[in-house]
Protein backbone atom coordinates (compact mmCIF):
# COMPACT_ATOMS: atom_id res chain seq x y z
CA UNK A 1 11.63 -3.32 18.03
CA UNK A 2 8.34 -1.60 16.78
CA UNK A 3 7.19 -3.09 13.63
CA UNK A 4 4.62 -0.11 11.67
CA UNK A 5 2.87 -0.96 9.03
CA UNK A 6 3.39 1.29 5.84
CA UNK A 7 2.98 0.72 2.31
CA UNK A 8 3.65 2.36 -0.80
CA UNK A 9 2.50 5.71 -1.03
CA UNK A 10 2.54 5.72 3.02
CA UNK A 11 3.52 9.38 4.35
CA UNK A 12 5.85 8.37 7.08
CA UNK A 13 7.76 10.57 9.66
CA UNK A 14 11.63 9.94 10.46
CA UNK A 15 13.33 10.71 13.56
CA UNK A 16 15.45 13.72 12.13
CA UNK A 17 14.16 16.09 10.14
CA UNK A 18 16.00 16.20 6.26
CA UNK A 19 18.75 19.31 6.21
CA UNK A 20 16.00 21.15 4.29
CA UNK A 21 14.58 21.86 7.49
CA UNK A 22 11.06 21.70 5.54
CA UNK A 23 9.34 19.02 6.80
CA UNK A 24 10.40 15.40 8.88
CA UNK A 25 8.06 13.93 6.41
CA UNK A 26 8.19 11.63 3.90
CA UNK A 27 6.47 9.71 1.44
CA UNK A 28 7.16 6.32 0.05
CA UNK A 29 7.57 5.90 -3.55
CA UNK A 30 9.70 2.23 -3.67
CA UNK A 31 9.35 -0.84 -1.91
CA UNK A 32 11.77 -3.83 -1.71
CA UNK A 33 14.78 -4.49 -0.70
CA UNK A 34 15.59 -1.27 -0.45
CA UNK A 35 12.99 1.54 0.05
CA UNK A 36 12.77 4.97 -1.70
CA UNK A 37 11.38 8.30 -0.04
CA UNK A 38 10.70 11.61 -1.06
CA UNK A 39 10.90 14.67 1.38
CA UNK A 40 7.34 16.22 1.61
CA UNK A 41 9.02 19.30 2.08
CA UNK A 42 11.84 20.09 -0.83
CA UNK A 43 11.12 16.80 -2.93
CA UNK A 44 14.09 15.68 -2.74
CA UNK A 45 14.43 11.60 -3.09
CA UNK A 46 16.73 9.15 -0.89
CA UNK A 47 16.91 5.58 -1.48
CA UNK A 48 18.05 3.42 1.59
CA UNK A 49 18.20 -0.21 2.79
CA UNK A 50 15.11 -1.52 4.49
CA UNK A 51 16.83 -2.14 7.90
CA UNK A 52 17.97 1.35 7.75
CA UNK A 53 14.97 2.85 7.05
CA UNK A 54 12.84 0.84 10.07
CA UNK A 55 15.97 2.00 12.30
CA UNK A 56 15.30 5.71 11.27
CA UNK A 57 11.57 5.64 11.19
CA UNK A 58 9.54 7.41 14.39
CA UNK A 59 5.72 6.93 13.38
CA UNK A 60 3.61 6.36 9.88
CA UNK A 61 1.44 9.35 9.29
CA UNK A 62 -1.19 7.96 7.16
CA UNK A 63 -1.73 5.14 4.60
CA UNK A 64 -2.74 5.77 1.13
CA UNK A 65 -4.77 2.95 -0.78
């Protein structure tokens, strides 16, 4: 397993692209437990457990300070 390094505010890009078909990226809005994205593309939001999310994630983009 890969571990990436991404923080809030981290544009990350997942392994499917969201049925928008806009964009595969996303940006991080909520960290913890559970980790919140919004779709660069539509701005739609989708809240999922951590594990999931590492499981689903292909590469970080870039890292916002």
């Amino acid at each position: 397993m890969t571990n990436f390094e991404y923080d809030l505010d981290s544009i990350v890009e997942m392994k499917k692209e969201h049925p928008c078909h806009l964009s595969k990226r996303w940006k991080v809005i909520r960290m913890g437990a559970d980790i919140k994205i919004k779709c660069q593309g539509c701005g739609s939001v989708v809240m999922m457990p951590r594990h999931e999310f590492e499981r689903k994630l292909k590469k970080v983009i870039k890292e916002e300070n």
